[in-house]
PDB file of N, CA and C in Angstrom:
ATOM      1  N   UNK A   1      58.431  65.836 116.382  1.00  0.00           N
ATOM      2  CA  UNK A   1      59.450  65.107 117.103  1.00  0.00           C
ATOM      3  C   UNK A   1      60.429  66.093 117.750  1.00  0.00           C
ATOM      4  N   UNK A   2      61.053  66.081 118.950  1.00  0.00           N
ATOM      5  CA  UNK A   2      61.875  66.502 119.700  1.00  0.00           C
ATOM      6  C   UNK A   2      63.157  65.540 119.966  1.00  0.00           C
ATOM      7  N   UNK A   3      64.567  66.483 119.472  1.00  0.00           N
ATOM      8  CA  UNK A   3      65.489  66.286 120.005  1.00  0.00           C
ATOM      9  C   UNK A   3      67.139  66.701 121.029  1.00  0.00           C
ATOM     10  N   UNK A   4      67.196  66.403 121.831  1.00  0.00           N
ATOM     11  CA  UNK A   4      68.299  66.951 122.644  1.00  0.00           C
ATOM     12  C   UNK A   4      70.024  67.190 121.806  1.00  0.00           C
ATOM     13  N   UNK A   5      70.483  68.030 121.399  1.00  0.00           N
ATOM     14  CA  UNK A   5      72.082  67.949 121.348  1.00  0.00           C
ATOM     15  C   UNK A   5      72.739  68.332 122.385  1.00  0.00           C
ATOM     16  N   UNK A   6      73.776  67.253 122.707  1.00  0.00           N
ATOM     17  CA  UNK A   6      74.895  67.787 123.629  1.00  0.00           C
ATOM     18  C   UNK A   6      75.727  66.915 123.928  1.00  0.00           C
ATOM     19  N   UNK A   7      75.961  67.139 125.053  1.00  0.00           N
ATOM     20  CA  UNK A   7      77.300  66.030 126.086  1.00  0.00           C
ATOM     21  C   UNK A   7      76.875  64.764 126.572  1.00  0.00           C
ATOM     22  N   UNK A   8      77.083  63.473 126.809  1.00  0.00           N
ATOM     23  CA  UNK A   8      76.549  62.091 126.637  1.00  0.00           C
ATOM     24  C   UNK A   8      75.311  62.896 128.350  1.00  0.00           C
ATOM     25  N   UNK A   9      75.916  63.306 129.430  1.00  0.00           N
ATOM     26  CA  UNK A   9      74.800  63.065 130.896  1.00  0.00           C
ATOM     27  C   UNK A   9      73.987  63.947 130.274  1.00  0.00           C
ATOM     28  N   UNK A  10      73.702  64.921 129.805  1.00  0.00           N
ATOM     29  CA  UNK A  10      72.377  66.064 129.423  1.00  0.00           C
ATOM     30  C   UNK A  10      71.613  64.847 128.012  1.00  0.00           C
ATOM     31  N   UNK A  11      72.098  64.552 127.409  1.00  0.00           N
ATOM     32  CA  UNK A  11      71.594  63.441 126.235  1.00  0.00           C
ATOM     33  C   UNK A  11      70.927  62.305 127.033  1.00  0.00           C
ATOM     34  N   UNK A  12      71.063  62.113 127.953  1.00  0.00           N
ATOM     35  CA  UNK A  12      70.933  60.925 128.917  1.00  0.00           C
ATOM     36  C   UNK A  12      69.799  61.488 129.652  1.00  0.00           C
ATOM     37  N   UNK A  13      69.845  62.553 130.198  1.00  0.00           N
ATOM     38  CA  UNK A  13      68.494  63.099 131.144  1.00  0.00           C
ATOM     39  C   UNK A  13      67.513  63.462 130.367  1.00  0.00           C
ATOM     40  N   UNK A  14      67.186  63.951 129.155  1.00  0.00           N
ATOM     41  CA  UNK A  14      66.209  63.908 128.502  1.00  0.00           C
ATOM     42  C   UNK A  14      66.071  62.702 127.633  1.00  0.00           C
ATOM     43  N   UNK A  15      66.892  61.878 127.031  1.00  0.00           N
ATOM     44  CA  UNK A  15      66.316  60.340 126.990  1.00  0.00           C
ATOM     45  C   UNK A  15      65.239  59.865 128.283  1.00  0.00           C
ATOM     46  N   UNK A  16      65.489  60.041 129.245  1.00  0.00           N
ATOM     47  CA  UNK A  16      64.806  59.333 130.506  1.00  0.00           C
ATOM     48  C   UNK A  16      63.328  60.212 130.633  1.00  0.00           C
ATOM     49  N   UNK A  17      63.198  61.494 129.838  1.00  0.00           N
ATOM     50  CA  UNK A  17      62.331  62.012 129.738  1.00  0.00           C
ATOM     51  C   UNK A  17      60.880  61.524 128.430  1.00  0.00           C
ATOM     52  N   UNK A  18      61.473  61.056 127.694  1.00  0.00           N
ATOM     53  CA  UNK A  18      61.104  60.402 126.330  1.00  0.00           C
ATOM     54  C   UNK A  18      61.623  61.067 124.865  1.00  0.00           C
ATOM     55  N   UNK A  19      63.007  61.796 125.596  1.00  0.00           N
ATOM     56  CA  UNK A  19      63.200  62.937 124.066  1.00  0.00           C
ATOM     57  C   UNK A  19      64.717  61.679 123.098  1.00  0.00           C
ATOM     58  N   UNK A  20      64.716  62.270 121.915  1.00  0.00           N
ATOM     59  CA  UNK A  20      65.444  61.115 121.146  1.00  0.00           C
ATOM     60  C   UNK A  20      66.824  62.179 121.632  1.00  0.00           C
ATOM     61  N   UNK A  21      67.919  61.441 121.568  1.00  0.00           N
ATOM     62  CA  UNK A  21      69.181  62.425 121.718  1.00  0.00           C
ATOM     63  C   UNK A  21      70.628  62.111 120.597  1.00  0.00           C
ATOM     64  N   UNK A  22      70.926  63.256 120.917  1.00  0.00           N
ATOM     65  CA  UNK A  22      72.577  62.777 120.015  1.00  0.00           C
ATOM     66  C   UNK A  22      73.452  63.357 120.699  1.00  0.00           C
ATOM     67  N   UNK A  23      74.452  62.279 120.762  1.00  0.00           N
ATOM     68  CA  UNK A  23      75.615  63.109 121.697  1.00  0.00           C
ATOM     69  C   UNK A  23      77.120  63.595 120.596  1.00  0.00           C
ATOM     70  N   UNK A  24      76.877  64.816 120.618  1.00  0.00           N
ATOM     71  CA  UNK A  24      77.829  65.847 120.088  1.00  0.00           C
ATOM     72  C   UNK A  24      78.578  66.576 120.818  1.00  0.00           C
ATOM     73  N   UNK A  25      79.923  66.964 120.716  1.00  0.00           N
ATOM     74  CA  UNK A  25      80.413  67.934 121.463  1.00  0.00           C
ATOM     75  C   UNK A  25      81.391  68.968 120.453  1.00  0.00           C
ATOM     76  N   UNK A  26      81.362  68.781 118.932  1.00  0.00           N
ATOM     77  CA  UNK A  26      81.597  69.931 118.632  1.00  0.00           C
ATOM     78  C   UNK A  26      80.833  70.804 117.435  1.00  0.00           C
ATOM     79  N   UNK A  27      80.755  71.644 117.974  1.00  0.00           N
ATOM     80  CA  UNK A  27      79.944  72.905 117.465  1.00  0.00           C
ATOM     81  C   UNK A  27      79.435  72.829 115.801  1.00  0.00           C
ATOM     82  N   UNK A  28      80.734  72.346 115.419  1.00  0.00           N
ATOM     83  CA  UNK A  28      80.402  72.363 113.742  1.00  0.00           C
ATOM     84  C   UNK A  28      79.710  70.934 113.087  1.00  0.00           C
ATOM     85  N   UNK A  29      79.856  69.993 113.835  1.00  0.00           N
ATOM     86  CA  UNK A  29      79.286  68.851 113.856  1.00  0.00           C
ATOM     87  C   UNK A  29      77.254  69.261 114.062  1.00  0.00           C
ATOM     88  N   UNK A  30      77.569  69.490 115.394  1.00  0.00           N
ATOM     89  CA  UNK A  30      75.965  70.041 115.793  1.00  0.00           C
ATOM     90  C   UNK A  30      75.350  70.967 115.066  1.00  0.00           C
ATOM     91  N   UNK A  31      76.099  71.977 114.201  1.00  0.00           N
ATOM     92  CA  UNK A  31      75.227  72.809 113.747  1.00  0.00           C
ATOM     93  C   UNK A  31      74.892  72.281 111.856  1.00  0.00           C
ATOM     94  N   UNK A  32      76.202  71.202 111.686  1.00  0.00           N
ATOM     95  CA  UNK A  32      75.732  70.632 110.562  1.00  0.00           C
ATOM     96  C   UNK A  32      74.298  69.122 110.665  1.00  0.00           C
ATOM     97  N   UNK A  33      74.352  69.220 112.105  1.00  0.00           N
ATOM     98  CA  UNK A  33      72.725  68.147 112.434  1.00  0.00           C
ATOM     99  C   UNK A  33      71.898  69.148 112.234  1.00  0.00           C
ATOM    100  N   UNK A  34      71.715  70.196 113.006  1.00  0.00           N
ATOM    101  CA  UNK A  34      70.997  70.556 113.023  1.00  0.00           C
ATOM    102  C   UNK A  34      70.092  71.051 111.859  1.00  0.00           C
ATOM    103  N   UNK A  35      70.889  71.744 110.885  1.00  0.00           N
ATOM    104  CA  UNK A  35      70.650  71.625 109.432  1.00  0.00           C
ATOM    105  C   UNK A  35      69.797  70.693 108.830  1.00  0.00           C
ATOM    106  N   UNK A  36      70.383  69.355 108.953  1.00  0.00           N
ATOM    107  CA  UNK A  36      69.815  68.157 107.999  1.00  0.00           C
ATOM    108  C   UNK A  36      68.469  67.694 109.125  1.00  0.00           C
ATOM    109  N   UNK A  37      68.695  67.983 110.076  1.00  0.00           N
ATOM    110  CA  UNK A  37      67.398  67.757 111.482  1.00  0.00           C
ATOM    111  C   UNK A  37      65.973  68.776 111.170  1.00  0.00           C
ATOM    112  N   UNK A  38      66.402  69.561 110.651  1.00  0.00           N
ATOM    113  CA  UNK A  38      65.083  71.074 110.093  1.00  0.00           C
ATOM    114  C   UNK A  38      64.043  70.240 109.963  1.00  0.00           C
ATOM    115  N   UNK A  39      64.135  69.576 108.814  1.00  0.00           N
ATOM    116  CA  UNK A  39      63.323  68.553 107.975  1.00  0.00           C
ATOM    117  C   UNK A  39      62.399  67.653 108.893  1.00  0.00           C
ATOM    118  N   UNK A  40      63.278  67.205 110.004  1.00  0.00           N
ATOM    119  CA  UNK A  40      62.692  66.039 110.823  1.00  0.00           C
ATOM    120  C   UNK A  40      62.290  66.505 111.917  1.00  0.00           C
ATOM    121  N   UNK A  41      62.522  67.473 113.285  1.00  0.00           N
ATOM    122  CA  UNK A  41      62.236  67.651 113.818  1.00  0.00           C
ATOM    123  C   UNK A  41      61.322  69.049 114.510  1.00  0.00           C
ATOM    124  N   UNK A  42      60.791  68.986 115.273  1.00  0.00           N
ATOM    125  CA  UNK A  42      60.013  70.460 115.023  1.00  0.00           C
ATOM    126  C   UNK A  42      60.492  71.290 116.625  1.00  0.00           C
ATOM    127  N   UNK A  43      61.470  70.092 117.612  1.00  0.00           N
ATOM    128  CA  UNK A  43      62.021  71.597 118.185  1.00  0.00           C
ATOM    129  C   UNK A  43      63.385  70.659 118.431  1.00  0.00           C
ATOM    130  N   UNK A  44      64.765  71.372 118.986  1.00  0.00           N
ATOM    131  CA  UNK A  44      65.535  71.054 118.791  1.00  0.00           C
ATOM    132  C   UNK A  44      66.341  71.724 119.943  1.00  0.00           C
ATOM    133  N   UNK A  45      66.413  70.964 121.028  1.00  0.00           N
ATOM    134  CA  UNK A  45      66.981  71.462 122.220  1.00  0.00           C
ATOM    135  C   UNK A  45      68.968  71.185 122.281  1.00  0.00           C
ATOM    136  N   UNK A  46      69.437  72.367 122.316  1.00  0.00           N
ATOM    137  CA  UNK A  46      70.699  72.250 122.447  1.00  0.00           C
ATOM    138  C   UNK A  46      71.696  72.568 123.698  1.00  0.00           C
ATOM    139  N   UNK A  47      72.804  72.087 123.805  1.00  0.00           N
ATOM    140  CA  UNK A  47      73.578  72.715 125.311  1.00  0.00           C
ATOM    141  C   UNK A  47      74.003  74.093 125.451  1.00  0.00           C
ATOM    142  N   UNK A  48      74.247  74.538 126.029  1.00  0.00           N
ATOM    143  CA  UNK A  48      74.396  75.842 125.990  1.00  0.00           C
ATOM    144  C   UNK A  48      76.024  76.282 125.525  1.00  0.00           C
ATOM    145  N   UNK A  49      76.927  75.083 125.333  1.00  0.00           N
ATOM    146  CA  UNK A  49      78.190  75.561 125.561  1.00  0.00           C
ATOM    147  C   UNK A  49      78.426  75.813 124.026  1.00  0.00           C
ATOM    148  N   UNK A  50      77.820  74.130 123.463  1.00  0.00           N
ATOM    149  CA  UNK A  50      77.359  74.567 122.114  1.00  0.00           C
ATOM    150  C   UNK A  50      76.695  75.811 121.476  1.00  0.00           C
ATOM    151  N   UNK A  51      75.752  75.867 121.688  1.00  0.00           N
ATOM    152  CA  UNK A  51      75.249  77.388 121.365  1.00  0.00           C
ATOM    153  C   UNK A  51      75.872  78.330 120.783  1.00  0.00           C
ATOM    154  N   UNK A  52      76.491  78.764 122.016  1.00  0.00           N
ATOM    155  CA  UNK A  52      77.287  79.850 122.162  1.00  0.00           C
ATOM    156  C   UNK A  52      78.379  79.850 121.195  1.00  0.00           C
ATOM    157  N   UNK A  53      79.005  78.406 120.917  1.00  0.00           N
ATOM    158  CA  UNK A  53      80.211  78.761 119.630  1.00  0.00           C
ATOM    159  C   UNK A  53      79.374  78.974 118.403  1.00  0.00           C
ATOM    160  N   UNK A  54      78.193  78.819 118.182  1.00  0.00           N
ATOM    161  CA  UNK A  54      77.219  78.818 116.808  1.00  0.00           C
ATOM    162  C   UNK A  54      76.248  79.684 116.637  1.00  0.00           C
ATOM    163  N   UNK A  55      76.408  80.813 117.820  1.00  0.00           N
ATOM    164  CA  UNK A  55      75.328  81.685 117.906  1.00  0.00           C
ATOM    165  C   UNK A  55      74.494  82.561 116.713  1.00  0.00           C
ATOM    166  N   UNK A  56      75.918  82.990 116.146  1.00  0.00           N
ATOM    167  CA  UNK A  56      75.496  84.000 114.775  1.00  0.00           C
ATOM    168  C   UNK A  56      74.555  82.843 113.994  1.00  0.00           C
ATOM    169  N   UNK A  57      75.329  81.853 113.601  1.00  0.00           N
ATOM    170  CA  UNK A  57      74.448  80.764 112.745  1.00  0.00           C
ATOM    171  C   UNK A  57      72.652  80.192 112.973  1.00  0.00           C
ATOM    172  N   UNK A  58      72.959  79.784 114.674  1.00  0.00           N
ATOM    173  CA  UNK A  58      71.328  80.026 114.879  1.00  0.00           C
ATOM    174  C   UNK A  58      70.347  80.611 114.634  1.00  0.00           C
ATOM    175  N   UNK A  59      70.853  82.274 115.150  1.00  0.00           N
ATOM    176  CA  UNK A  59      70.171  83.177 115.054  1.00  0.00           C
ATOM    177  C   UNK A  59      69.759  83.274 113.448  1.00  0.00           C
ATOM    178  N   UNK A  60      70.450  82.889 112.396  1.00  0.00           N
ATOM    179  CA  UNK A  60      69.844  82.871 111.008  1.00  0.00           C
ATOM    180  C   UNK A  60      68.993  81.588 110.549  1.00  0.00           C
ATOM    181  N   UNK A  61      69.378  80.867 111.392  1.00  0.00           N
ATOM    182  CA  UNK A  61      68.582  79.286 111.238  1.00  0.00           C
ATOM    183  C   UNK A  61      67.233  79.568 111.490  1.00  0.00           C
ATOM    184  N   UNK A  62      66.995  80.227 113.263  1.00  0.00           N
ATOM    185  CA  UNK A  62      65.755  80.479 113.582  1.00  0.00           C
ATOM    186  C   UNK A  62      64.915  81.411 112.667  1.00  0.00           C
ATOM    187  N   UNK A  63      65.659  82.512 112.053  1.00  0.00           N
ATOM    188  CA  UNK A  63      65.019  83.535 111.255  1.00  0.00           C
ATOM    189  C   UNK A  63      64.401  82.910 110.064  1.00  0.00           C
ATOM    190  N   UNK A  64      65.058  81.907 109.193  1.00  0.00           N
ATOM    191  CA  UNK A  64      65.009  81.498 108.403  1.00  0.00           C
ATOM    192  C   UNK A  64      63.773  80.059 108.502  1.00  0.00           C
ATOM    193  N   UNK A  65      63.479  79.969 109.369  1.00  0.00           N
ATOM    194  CA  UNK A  65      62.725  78.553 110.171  1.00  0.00           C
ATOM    195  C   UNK A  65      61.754  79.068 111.412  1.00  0.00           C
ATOM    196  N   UNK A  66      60.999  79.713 110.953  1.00  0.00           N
ATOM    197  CA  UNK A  66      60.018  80.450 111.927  1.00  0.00           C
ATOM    198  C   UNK A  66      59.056  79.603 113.362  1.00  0.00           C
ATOM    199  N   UNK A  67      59.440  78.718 112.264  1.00  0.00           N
ATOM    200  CA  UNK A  67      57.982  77.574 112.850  1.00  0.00           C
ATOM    201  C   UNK A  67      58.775  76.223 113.368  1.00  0.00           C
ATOM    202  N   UNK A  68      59.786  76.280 113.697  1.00  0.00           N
ATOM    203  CA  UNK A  68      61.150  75.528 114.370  1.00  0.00           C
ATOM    204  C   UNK A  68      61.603  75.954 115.583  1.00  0.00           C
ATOM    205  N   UNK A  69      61.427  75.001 116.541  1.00  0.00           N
ATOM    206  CA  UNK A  69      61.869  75.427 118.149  1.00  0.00           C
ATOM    207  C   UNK A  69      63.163  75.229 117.938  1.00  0.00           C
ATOM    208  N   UNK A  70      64.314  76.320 118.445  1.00  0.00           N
ATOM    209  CA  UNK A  70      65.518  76.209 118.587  1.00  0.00           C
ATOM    210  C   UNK A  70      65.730  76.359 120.120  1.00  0.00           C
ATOM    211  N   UNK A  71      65.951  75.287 121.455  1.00  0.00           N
ATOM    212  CA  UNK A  71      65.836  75.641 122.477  1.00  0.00           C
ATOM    213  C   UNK A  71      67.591  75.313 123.111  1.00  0.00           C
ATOM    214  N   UNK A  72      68.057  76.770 124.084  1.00  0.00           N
ATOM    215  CA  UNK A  72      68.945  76.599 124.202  1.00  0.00           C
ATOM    216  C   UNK A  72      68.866  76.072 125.759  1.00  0.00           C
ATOM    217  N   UNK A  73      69.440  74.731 126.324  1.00  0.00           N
ATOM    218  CA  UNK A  73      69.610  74.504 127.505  1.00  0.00           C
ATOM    219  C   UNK A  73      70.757  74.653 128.355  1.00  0.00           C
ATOM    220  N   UNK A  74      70.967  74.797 129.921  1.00  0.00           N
ATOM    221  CA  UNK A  74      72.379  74.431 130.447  1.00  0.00           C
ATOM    222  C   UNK A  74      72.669  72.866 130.344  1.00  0.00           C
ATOM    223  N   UNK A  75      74.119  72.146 130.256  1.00  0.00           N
ATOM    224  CA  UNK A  75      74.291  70.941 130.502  1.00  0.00           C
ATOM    225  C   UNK A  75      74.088  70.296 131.485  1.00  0.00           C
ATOM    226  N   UNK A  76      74.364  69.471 132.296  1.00  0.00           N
ATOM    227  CA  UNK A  76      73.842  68.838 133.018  1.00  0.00           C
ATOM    228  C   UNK A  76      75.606  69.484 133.820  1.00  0.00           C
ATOM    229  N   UNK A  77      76.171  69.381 133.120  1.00  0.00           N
ATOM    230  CA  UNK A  77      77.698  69.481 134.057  1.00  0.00           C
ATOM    231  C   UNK A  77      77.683  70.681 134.443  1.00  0.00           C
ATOM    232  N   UNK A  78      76.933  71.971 133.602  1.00  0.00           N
ATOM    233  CA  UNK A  78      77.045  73.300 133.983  1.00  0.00           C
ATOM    234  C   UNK A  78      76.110  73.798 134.582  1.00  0.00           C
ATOM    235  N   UNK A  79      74.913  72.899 134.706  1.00  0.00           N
ATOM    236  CA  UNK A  79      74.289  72.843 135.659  1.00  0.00           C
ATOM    237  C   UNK A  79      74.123  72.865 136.755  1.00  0.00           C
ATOM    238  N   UNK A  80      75.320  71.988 137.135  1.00  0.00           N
ATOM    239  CA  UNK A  80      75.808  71.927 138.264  1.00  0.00           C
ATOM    240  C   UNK A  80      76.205  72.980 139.992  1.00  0.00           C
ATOM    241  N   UNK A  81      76.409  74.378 138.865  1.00  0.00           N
ATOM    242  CA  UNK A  81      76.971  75.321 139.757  1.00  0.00           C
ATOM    243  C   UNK A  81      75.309  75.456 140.128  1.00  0.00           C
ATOM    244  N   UNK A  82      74.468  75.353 139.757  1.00  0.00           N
ATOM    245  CA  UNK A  82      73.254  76.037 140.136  1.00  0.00           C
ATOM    246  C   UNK A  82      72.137  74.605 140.266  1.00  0.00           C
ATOM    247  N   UNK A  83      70.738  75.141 140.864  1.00  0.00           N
ATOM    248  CA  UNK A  83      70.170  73.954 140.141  1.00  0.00           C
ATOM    249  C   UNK A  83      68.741  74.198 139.079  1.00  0.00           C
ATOM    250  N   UNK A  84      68.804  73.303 138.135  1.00  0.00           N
ATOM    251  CA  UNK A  84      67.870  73.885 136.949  1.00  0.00           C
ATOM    252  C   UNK A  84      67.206  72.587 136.992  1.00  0.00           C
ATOM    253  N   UNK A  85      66.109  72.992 136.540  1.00  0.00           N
ATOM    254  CA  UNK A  85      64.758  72.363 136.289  1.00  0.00           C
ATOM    255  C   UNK A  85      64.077  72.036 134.768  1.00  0.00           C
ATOM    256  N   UNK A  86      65.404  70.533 134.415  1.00  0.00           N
ATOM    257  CA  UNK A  86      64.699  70.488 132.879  1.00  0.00           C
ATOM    258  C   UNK A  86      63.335  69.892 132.601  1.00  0.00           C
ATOM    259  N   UNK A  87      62.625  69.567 133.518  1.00  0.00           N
ATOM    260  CA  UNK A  87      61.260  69.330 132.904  1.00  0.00           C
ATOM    261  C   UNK A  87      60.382  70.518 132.955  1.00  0.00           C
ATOM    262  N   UNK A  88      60.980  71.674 133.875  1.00  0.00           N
ATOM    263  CA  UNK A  88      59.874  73.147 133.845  1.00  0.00           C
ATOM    264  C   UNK A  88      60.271  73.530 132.339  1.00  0.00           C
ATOM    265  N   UNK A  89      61.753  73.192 132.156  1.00  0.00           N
ATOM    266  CA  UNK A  89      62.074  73.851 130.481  1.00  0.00           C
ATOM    267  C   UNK A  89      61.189  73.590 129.907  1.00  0.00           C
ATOM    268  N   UNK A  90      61.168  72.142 129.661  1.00  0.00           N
ATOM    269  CA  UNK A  90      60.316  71.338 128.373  1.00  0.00           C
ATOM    270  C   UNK A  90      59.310  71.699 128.938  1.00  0.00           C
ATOM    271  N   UNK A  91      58.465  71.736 129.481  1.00  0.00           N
ATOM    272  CA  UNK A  91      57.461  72.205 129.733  1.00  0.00           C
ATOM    273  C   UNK A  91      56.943  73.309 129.314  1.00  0.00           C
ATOM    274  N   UNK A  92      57.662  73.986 129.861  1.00  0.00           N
ATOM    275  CA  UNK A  92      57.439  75.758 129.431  1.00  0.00           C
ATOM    276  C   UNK A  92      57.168  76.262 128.073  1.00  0.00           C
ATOM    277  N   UNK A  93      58.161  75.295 127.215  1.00  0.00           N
ATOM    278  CA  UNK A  93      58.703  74.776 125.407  1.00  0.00           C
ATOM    279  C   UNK A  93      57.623  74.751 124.499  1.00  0.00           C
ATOM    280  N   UNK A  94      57.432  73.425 124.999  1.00  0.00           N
ATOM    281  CA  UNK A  94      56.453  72.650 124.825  1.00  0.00           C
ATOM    282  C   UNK A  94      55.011  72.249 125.120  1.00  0.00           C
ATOM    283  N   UNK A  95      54.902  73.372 126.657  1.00  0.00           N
ATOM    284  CA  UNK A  95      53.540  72.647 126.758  1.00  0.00           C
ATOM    285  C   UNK A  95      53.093  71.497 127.660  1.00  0.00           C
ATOM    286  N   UNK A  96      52.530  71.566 128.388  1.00  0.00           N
ATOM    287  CA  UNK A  96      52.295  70.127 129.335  1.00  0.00           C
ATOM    288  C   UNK A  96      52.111  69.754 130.873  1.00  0.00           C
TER     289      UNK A  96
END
């Protein structure tokens, strides 16, 4: 199973994709899902703004969880300055 964390429009564009989502916006919240999510999901796409306040922590999550996609995305809002292509992501991810 695959799921999106982030801001309600990036939670919203991969819903429309078929991914399950949760809308979080702070860091310690998301990285305590992500935790109890290990169990349930096998990749786990996050925003990037998030990320970045939880970085050290990931980086031990992933070490610790070899066989667990930790995927970091831009938001849909920070997206904005540029344009990104979230189905080449998932794709790329995942496969397809």
């Amino acid at each position: 199973m695959h799921i999106v964390i982030g801001d309600r429009y990036t939670v919203a564009l991969f819903k429309l994709m078929g991914f399950e989502g949760k809308t979080i916006v702070d860091p310690e919240e998301a990285l305590s899902f992500i935790k109890k999510g290990l169990d349930v999901y096998d990749a786990i796409f996050l925003t990037s703004n998030i990320a970045k306040a939880i970085s050290k922590e990931l980086d031990e999550i992933r070490m610790r969880n070899p066989r667990k996609l930790i995927v970091v995305v831009p938001s849909v809002g920070e997206g904005m300055d540029r344009e990104v292509n979230y189905l080449q992501i998932v794709r790329q991810v995942l496969g397809g």
